[in-house]
N, C-alpha and C. Protein backbone atom coordinates (compact mmCIF):
# COMPACT_ATOMS: atom_id res chain seq x y z
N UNK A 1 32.07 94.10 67.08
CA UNK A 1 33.43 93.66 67.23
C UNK A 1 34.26 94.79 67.82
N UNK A 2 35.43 94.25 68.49
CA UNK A 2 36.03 95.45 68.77
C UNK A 2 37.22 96.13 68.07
N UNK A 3 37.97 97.01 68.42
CA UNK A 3 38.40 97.87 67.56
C UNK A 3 39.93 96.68 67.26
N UNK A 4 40.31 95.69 68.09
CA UNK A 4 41.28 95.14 68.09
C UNK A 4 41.20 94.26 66.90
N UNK A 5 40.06 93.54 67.27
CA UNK A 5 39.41 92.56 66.76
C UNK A 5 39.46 92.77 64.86
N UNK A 6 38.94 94.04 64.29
CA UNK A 6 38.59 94.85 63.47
C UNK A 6 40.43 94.70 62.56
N UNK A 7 41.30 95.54 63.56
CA UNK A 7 42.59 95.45 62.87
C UNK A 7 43.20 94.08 62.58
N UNK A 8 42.85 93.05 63.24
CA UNK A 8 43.68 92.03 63.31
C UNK A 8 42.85 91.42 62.17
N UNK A 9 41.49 91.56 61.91
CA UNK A 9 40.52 90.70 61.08
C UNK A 9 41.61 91.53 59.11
N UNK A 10 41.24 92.96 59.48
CA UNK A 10 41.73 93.47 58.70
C UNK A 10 42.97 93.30 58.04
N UNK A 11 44.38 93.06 58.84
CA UNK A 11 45.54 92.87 58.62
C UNK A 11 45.44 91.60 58.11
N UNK A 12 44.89 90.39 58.42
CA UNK A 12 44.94 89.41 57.75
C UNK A 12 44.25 89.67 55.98
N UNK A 13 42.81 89.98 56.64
CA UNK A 13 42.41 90.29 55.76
C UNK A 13 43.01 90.79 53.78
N UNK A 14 43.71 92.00 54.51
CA UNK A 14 44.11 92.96 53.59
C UNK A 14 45.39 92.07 53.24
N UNK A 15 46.50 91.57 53.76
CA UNK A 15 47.52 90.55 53.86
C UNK A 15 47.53 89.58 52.63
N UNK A 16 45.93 89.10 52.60
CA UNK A 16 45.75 87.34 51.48
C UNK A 16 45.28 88.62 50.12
N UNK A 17 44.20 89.34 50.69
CA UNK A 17 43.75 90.12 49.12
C UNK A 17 45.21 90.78 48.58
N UNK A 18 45.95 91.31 48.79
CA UNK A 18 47.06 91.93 48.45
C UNK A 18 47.97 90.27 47.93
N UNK A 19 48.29 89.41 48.59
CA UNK A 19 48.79 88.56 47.86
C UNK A 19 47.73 87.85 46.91
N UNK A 20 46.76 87.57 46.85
CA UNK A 20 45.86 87.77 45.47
C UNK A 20 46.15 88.57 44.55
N UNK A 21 45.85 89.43 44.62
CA UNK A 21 45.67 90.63 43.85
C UNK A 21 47.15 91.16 43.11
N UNK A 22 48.05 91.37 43.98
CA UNK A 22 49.15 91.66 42.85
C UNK A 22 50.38 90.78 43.18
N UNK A 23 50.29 89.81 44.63
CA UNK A 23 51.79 89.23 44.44
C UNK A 23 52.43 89.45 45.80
N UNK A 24 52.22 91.42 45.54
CA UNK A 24 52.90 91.20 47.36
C UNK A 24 52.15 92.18 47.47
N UNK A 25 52.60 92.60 49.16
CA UNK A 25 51.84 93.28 50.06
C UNK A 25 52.08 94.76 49.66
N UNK A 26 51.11 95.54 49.78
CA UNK A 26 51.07 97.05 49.73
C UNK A 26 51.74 98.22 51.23
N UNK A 27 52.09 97.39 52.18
CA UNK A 27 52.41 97.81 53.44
C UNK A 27 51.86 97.34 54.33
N UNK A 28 52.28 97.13 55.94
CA UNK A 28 51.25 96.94 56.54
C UNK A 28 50.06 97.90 56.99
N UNK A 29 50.71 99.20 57.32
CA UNK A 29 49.45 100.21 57.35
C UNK A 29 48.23 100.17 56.42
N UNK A 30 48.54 99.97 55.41
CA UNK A 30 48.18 100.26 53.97
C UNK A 30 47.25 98.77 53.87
N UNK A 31 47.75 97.37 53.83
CA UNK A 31 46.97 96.23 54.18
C UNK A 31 45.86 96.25 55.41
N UNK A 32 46.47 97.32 56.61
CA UNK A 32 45.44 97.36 57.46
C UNK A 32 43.97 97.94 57.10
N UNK A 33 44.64 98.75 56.59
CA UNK A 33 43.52 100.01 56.28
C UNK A 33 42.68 99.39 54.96
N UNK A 34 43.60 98.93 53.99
CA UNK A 34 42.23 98.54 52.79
C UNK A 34 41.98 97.23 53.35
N UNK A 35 41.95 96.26 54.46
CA UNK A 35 41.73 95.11 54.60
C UNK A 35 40.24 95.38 55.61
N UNK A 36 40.46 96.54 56.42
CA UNK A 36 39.16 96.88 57.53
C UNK A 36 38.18 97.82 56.27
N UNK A 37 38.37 98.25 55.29
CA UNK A 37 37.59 98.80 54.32
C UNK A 37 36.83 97.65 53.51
N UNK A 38 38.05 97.20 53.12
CA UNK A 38 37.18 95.56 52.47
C UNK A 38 36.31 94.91 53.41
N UNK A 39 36.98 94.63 54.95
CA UNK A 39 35.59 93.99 55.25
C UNK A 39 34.15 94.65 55.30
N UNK A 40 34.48 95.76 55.59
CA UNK A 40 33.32 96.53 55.55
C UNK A 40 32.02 96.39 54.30
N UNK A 41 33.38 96.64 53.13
CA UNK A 41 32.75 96.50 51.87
C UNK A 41 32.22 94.89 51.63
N UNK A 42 32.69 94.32 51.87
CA UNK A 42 32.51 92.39 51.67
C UNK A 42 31.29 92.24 52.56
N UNK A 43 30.86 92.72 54.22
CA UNK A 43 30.02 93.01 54.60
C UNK A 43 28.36 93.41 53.93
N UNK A 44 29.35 94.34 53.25
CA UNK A 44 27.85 95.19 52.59
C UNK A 44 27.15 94.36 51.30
N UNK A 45 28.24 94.07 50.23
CA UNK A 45 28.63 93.17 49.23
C UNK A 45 27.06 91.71 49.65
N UNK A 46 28.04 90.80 50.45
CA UNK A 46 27.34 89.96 51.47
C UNK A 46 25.89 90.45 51.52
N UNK A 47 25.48 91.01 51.95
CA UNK A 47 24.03 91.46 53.11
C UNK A 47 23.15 92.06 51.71
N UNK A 48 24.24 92.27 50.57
CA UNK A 48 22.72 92.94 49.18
C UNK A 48 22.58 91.26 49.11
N UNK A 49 23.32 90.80 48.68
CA UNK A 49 22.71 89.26 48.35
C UNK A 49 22.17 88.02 49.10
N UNK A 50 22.04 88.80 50.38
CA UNK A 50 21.51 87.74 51.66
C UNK A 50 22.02 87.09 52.33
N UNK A 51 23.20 87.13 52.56
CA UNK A 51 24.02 86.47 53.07
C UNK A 51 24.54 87.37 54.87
N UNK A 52 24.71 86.66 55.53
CA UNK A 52 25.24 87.66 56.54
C UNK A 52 26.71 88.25 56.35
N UNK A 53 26.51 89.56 56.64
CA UNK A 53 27.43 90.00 57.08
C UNK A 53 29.18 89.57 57.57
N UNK A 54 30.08 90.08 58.08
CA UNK A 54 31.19 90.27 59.57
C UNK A 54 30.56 90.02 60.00
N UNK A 55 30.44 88.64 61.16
CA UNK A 55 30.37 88.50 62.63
C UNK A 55 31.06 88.34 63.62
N UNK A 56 32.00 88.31 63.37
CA UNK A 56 33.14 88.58 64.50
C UNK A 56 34.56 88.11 64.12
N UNK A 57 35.15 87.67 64.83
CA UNK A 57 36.50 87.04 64.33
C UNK A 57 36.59 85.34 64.46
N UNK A 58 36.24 85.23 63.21
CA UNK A 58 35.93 84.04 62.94
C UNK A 58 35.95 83.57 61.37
N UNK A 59 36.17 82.48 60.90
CA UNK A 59 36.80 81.67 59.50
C UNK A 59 35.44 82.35 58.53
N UNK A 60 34.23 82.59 58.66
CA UNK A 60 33.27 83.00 57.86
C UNK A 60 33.40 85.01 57.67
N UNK A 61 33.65 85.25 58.64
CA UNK A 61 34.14 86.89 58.40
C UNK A 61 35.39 87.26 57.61
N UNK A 62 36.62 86.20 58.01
CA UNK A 62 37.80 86.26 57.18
C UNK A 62 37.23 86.18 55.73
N UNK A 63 36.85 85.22 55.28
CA UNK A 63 36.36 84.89 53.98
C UNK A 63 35.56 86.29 53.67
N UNK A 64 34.90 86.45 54.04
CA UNK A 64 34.09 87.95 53.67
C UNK A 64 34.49 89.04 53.74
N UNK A 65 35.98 89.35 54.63
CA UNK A 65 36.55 90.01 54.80
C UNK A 65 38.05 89.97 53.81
N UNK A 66 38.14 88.90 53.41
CA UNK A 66 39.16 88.80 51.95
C UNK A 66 38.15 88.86 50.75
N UNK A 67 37.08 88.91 50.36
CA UNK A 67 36.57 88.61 49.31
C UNK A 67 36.40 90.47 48.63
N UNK A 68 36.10 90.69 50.34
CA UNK A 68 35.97 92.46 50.15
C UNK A 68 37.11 93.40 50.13
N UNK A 69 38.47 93.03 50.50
CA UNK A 69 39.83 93.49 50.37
C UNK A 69 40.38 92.76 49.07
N UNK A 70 40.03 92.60 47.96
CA UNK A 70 40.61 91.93 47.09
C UNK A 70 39.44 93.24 46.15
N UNK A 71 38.54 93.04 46.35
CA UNK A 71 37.61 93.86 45.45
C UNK A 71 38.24 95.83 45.85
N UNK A 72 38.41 95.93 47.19
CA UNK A 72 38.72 97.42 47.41
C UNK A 72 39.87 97.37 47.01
N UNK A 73 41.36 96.36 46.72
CA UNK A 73 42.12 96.53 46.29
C UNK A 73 42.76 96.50 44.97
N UNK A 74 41.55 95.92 44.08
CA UNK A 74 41.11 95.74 42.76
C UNK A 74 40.93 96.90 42.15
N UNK A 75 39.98 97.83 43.02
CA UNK A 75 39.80 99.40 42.59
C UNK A 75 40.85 99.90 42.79
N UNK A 76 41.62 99.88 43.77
CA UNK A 76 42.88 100.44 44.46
C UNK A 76 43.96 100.80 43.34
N UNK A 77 44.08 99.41 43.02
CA UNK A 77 45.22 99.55 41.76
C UNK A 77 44.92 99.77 40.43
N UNK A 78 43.64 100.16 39.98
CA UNK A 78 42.90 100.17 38.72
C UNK A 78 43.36 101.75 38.79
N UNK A 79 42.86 102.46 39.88
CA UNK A 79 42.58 103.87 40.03
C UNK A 79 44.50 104.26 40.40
N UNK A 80 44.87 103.72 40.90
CA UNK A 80 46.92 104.34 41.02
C UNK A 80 47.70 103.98 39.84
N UNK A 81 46.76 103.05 39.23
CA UNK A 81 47.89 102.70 37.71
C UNK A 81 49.15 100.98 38.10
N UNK A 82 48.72 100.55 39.26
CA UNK A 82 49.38 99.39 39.17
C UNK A 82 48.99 98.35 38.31
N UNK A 83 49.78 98.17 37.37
CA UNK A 83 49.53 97.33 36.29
C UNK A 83 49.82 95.88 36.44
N UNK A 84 50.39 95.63 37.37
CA UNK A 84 51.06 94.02 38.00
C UNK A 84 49.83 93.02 38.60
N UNK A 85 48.93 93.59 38.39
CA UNK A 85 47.64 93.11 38.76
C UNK A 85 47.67 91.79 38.47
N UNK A 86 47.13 90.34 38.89
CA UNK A 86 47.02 89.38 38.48
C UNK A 86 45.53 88.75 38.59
N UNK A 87 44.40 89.66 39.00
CA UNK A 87 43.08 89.15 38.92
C UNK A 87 42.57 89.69 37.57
């Protein structure tokens, strides 16, 4: 995928896990960045249990790519002390 592709997957990404996860958004930098980490991680997550991977920008990567920005942002706020958590 490309690097565009990656932020925009991410920003959404990081966007729905952040409104999951506590309500509202953490920034957009900040949604970018743990949303392209999550997919990464949701990726990896994915592929131990057999499943594919990110394949591009598309409704099956989003999903894998929020499942994994909800989990990196899960740690996120466990480890800074945000207590507003709602998962």
């Amino acid at each position: 995928m490309s690097i565009i592709a990656w932020l925009i997957l991410g920003l959404i990404a990081g966007f729905i896990g952040s409104k999951i996860v506590n309500r509202s958004g953490e920034g957009v930098l900040l949604d970018i960045g743990l949303g392209v980490v999550g997919a990464v991680v949701g990726g990896f997550l994915f592929s131990l249990v057999g499943s594919a991977p990110v394949t591009g920008l598309n409704i099956y990567s989003l999903v894998v790519a929020v499942i994994g920005s909800i989990v990196v942002l899960w740690i996120y706020c466990a480890v800074n002390g945000h207590y507003r958590m709602v998962v």
